[in-house]
Each structure stands twice: as structure tokens, then as C-alpha cells.
N, C-alpha and C. Protein backbone atom coordinates (compact mmCIF):
# COMPACT_ATOMS: atom_id res chain seq x y z
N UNK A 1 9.11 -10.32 1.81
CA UNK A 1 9.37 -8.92 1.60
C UNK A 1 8.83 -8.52 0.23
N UNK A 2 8.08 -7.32 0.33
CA UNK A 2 7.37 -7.01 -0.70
C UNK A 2 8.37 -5.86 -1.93
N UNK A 3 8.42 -6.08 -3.10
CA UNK A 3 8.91 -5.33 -4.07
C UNK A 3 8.52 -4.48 -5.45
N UNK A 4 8.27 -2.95 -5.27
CA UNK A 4 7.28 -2.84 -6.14
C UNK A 4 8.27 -2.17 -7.57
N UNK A 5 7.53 -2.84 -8.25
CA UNK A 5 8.23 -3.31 -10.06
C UNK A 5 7.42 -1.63 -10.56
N UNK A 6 8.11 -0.98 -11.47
CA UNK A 6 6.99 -0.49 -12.48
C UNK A 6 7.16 -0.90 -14.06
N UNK A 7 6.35 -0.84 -14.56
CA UNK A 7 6.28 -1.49 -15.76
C UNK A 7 5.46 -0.55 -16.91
N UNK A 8 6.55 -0.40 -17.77
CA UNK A 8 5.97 1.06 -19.38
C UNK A 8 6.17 0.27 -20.26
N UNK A 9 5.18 0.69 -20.99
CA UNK A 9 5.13 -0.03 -22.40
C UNK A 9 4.77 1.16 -23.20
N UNK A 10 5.40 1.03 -24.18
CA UNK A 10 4.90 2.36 -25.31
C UNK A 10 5.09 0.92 -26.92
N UNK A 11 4.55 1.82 -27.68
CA UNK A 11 4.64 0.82 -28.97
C UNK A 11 4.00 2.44 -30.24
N UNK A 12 5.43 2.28 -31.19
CA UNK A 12 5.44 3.02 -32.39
C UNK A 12 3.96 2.88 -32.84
N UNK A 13 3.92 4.88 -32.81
CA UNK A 13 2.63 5.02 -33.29
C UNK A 13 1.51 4.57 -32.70
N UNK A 14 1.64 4.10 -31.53
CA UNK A 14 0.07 3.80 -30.78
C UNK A 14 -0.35 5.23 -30.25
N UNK A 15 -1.95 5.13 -30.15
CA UNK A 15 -2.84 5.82 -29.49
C UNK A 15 -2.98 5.81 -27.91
N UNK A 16 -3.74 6.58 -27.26
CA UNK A 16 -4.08 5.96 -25.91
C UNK A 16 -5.08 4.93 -26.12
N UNK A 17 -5.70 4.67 -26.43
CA UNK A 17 -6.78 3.72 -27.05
C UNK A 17 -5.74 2.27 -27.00
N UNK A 18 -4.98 1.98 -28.23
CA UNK A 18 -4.23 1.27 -27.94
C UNK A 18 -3.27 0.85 -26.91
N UNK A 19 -2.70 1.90 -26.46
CA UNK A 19 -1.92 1.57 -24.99
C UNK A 19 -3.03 1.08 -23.72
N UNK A 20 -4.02 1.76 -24.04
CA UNK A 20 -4.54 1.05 -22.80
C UNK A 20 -5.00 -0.61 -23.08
N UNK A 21 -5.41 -0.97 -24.57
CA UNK A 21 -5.45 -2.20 -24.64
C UNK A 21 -4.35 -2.81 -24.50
N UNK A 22 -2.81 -2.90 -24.77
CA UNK A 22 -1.74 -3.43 -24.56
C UNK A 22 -1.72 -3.59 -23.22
N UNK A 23 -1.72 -2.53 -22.33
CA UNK A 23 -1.54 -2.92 -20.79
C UNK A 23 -2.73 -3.57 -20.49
N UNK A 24 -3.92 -3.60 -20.69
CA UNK A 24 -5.29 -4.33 -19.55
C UNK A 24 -4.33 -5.48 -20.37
N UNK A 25 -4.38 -5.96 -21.45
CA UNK A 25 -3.93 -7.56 -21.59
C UNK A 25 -2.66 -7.76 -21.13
N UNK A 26 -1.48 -7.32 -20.90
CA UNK A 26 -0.48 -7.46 -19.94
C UNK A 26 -0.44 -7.66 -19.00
N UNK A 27 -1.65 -6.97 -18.00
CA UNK A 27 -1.80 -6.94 -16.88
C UNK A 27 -2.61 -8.38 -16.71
N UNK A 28 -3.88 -8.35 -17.40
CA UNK A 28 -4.27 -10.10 -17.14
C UNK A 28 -3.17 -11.15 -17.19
N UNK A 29 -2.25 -10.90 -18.05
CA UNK A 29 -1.43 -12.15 -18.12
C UNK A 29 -0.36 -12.04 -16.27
N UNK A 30 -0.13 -10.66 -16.39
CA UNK A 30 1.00 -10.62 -14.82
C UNK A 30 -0.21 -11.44 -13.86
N UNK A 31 -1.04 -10.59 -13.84
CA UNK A 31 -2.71 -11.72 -12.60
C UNK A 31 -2.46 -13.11 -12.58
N UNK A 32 -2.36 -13.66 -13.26
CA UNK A 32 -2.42 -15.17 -13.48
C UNK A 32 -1.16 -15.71 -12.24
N UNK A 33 -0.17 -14.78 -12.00
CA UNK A 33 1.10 -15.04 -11.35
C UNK A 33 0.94 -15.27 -10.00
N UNK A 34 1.38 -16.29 -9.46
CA UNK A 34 1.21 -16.20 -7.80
C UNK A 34 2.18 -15.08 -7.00
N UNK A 35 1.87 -14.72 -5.98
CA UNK A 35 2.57 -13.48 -5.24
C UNK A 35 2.43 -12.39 -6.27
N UNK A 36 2.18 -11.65 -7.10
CA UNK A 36 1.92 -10.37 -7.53
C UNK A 36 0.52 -10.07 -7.76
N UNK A 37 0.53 -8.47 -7.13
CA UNK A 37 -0.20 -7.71 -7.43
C UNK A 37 -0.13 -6.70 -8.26
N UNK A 38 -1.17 -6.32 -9.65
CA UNK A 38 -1.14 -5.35 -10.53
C UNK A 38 -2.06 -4.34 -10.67
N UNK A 39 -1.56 -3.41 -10.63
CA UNK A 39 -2.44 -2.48 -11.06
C UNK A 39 -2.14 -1.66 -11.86
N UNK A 40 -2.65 0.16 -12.33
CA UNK A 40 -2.60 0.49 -13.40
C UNK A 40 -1.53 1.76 -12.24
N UNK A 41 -0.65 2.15 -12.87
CA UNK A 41 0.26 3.02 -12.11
C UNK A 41 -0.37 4.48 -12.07
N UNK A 42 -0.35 5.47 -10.97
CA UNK A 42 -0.99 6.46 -10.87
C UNK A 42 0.26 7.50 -10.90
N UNK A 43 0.44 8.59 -11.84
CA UNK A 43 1.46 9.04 -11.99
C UNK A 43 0.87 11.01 -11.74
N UNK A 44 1.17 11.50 -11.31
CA UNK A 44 0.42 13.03 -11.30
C UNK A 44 0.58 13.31 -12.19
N UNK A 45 -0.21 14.26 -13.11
CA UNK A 45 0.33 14.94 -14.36
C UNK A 45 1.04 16.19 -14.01
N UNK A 46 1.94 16.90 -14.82
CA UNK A 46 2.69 17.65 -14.79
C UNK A 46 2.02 19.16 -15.08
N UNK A 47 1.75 20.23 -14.15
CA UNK A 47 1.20 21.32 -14.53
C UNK A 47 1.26 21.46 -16.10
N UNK A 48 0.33 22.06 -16.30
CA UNK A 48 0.12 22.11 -18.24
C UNK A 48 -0.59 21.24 -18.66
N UNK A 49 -0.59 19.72 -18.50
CA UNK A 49 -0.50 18.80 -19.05
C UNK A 49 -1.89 18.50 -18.98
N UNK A 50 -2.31 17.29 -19.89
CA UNK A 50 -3.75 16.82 -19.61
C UNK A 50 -3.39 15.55 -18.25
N UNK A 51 -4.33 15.59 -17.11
CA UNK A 51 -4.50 14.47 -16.51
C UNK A 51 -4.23 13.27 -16.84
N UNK A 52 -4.47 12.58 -17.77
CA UNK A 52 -4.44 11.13 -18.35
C UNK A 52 -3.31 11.26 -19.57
N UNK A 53 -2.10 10.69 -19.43
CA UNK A 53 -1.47 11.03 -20.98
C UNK A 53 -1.40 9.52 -21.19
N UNK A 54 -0.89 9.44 -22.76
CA UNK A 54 -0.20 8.08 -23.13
C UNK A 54 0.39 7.39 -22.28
N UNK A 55 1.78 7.86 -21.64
CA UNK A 55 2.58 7.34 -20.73
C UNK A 55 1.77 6.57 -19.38
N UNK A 56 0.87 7.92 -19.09
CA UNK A 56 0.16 7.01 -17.82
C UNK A 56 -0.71 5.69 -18.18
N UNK A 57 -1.35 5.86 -18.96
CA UNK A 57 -2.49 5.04 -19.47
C UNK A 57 -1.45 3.37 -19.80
N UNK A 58 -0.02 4.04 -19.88
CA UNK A 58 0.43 2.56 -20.01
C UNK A 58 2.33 1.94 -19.18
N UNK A 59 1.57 2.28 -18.26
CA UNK A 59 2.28 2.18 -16.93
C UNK A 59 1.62 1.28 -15.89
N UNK A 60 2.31 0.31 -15.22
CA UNK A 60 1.48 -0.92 -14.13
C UNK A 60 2.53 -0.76 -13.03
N UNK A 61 2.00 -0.97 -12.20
CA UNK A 61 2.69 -0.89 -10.98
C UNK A 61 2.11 -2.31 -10.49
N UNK A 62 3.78 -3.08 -10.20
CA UNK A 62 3.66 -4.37 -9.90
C UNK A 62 4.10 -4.78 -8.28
N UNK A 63 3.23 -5.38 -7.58
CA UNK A 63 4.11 -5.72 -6.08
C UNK A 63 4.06 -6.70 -6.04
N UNK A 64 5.70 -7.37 -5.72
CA UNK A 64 6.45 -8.56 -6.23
C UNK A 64 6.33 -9.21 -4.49
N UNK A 65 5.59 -10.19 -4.20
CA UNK A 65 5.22 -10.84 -3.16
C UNK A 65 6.00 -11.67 -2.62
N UNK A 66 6.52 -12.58 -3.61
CA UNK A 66 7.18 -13.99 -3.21
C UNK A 66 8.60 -13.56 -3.95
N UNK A 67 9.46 -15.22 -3.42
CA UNK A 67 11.17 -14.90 -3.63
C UNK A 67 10.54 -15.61 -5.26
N UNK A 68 11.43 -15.25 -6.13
CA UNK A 68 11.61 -16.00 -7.09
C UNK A 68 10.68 -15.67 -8.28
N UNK A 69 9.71 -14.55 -7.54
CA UNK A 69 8.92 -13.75 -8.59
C UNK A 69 8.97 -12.80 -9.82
N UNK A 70 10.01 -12.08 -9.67
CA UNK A 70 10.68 -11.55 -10.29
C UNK A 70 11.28 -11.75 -11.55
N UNK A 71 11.31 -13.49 -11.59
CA UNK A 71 11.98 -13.76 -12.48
C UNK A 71 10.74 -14.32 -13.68
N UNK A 72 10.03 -14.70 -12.57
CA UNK A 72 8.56 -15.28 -13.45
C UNK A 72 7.95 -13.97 -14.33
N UNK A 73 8.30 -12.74 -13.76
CA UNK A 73 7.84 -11.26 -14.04
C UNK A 73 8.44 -11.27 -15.69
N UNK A 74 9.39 -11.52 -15.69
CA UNK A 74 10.15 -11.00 -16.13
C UNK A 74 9.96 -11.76 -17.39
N UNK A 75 10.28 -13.66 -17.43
CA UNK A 75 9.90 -14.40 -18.41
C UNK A 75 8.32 -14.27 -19.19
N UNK A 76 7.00 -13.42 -18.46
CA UNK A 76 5.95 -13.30 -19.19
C UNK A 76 6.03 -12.18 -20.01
N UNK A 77 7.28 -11.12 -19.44
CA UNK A 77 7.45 -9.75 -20.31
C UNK A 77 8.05 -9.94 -21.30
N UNK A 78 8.66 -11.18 -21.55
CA UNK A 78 9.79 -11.28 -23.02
C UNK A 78 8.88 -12.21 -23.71
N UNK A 79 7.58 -13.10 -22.70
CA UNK A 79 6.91 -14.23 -23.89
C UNK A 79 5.85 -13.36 -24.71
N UNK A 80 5.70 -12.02 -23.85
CA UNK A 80 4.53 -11.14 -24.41
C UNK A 80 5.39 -10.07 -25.49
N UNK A 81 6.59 -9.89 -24.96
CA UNK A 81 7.09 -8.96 -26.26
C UNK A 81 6.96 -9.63 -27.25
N UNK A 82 7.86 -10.84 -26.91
CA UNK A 82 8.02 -11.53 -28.48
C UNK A 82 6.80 -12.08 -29.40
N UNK A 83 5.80 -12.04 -28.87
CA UNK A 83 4.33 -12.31 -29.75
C UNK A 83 4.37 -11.34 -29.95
N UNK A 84 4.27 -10.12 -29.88
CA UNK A 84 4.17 -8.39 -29.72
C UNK A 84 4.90 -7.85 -31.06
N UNK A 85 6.16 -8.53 -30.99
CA UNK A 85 7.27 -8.43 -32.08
C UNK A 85 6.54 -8.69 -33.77
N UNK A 86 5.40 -9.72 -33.23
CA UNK A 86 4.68 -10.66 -34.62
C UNK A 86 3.95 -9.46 -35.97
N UNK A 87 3.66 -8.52 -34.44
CA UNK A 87 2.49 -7.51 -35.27
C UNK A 87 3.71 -6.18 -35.88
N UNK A 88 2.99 -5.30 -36.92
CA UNK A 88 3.54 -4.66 -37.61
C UNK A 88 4.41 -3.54 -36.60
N UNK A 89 4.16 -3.30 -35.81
CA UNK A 89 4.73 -1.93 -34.73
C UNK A 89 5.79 -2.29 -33.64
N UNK A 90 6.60 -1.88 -33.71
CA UNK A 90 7.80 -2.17 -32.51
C UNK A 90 7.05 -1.34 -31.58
N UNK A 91 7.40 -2.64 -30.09
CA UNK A 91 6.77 -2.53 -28.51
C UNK A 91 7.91 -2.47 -27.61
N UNK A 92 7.84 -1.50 -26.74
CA UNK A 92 8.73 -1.83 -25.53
C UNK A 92 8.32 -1.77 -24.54
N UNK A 93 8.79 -2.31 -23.52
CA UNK A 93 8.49 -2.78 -22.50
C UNK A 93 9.76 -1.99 -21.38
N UNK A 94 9.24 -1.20 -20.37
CA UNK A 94 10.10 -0.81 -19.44
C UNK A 94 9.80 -1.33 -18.07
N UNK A 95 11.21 -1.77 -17.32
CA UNK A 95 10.90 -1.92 -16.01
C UNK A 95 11.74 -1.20 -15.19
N UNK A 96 11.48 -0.53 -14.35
CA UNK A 96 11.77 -0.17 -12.72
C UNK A 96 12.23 -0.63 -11.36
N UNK A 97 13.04 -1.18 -11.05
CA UNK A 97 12.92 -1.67 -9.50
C UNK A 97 14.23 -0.92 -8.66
N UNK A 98 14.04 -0.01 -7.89
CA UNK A 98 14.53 0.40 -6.62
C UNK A 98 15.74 1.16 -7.60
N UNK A 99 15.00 2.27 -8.40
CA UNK A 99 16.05 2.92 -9.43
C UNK A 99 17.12 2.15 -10.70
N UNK A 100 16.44 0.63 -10.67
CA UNK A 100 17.35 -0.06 -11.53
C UNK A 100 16.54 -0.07 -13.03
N UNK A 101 16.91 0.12 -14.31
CA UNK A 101 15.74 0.02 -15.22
C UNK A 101 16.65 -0.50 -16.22
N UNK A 102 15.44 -1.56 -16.75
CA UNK A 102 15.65 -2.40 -17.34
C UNK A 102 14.79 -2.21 -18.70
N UNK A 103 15.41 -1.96 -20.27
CA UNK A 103 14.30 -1.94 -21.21
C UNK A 103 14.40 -3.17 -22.74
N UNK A 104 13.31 -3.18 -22.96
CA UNK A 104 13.43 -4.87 -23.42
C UNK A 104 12.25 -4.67 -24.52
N UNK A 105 13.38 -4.04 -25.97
CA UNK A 105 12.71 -3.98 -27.50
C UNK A 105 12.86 -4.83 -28.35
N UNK A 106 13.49 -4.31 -29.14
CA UNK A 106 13.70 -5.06 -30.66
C UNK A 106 15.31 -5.55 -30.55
N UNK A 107 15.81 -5.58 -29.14
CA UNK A 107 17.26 -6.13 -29.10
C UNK A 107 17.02 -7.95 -29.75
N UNK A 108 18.75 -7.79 -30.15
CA UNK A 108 18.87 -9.57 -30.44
C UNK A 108 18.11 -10.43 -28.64
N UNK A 109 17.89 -11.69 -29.16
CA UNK A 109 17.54 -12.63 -28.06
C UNK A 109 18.65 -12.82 -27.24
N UNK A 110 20.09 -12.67 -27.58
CA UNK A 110 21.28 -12.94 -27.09
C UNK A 110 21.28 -11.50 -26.28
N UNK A 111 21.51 -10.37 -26.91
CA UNK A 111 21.59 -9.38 -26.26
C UNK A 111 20.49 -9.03 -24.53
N UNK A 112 19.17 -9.15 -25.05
CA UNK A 112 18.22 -9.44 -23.76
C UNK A 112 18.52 -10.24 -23.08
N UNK A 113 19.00 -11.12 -23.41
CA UNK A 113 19.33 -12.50 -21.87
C UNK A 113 20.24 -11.91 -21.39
N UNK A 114 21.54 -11.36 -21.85
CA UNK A 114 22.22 -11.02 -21.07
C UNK A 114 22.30 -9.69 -20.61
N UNK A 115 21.29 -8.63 -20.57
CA UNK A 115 20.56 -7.87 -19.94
C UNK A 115 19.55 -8.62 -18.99
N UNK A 116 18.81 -9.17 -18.98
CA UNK A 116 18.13 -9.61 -18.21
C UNK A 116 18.46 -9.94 -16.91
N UNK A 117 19.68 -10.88 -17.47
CA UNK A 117 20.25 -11.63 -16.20
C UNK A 117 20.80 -10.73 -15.43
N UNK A 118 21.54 -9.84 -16.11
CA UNK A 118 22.15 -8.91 -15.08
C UNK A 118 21.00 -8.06 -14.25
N UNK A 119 20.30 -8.11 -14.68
CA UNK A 119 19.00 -7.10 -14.02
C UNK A 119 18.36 -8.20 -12.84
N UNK A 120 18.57 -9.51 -12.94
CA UNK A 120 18.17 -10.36 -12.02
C UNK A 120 19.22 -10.55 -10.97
N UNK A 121 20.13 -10.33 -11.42
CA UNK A 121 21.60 -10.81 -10.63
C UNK A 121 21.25 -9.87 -9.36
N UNK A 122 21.03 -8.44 -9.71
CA UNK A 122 21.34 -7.28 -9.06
C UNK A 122 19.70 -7.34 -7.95
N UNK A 123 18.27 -8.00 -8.55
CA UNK A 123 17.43 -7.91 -7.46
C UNK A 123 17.05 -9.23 -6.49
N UNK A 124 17.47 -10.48 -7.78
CA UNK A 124 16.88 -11.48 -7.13
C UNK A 124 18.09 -12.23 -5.62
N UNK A 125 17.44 -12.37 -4.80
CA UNK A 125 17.97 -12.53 -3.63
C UNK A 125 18.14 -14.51 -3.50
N UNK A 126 19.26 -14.33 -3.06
CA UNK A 126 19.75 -16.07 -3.22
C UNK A 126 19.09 -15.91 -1.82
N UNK A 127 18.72 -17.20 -1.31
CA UNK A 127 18.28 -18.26 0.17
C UNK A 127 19.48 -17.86 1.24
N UNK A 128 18.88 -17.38 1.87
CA UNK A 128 20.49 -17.08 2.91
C UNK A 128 21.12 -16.17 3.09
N UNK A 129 20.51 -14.51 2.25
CA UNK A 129 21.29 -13.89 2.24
C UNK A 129 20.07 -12.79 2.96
N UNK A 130 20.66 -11.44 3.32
CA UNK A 130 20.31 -10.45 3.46
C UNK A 130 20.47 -8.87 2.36
């Protein structure tokens, strides 16, 4: 059963220039993953607005293939924040699944795990169940 993730990243003071480099290298690293597919999320713009904003330019839309993916999703988004953390600009990272959202900044390491987990508790599906 297929599950589609979305995934925002914004980072203090970036450009679109920069957001779009943060996501293409995010997105290579999600590729590497077995069972997901990534791409760049297509969002309409809002009358007024320019076509392409910041927000869109750094938005992925993820479809979560296999059981147990989710979690792999999830461990490359905290190994990429936390290198992310190294450079001068606070990054965040947003996720989406089936109205559940999950966001993952400059919290303690204690605090994110136990956000995390609960965000796994609630999608990842034990063997046996419906």
C-alpha cells in the first residue's frame, strides 16, 4: 500500500536559489531509498501570487512504497538536519502524512525522538494489522 509523505523545508534567510539547492540534495539522498518515490511537489499558486514561490520550490512529495519505509524516511531527515544544523542558518524540515504533521528544527535530540516516535506510532503499521 502506497503512502504519499510531503516534505517542506524552509531555512532562515534562504533564497529560492538556495531552497531549491537544499531540496535537489534532499531529494538525491530520499532516491537512494528502496520503495520511495520523489519528486518536487506541485502546489497551485494562489491568485496574486507569482507561480513559483519559495515554499513551492521547496516542497517534495514522497510515495512511501514498502512497510517499514517510513521510518527509513524519517532517519535520513534527522541525519540531513543534523549536518544542516553544522552551517550558520537554522533548517526545518516539515512532514505531512494523511493530515498528520510532523516538524523537526532546532528541538533538543530528546525532544525529536520523542516526537518522532509518536509520529511513527500513529503511521507505521505493525505485521498483522489492518
Amino acid at each position: 500500500m502506497a503512502n504519499d509523505l510531503r516534505i517542506s523545508l524552509s531555512e532562515d534567510g534562504a533564497d529560492d536559489e538556495r531552497l531549491d539547492l537544499l531540496t535537489s540534495r534532499l531529494s538525491d539522498e530520499l532516491r537512494q531509498l528502496d520503495d520511495v518515490e520523489v519528486a518536487r511537489a506541485t502546489t497551485p499558486a494562489l491568485p496574486g501570487t507569482r507561480s513559483v514561490d519559495a515554499m513551492q520550490v521547496a516542497e517534495l512529495a514522497v510515495t512511501l512504497a514498502g512497510s517499514g519505509v517510513l521510518s527509513q524516511v524519517v532517519d535520513v531527515l534527522r541525519r540531513w538536519l543534523h549536518r544542516s544544523h553544522q552551517s550558520a542558518s537554522a533548517q526545518t524540515v516539515r512532514l505531512e502524512l494523511d493530515g498528520d504533521v510532523l516538524e523537526l528544527s532546532g528541538a533538543s535530540a530528546q525532544d525529536q525522538e520523542r516526537l518522532v516516535q509518536l509520529f511513527l506510532l500513529r503511521h507505521v503499521r505493525k505485521p498483522g494489522t489492518t
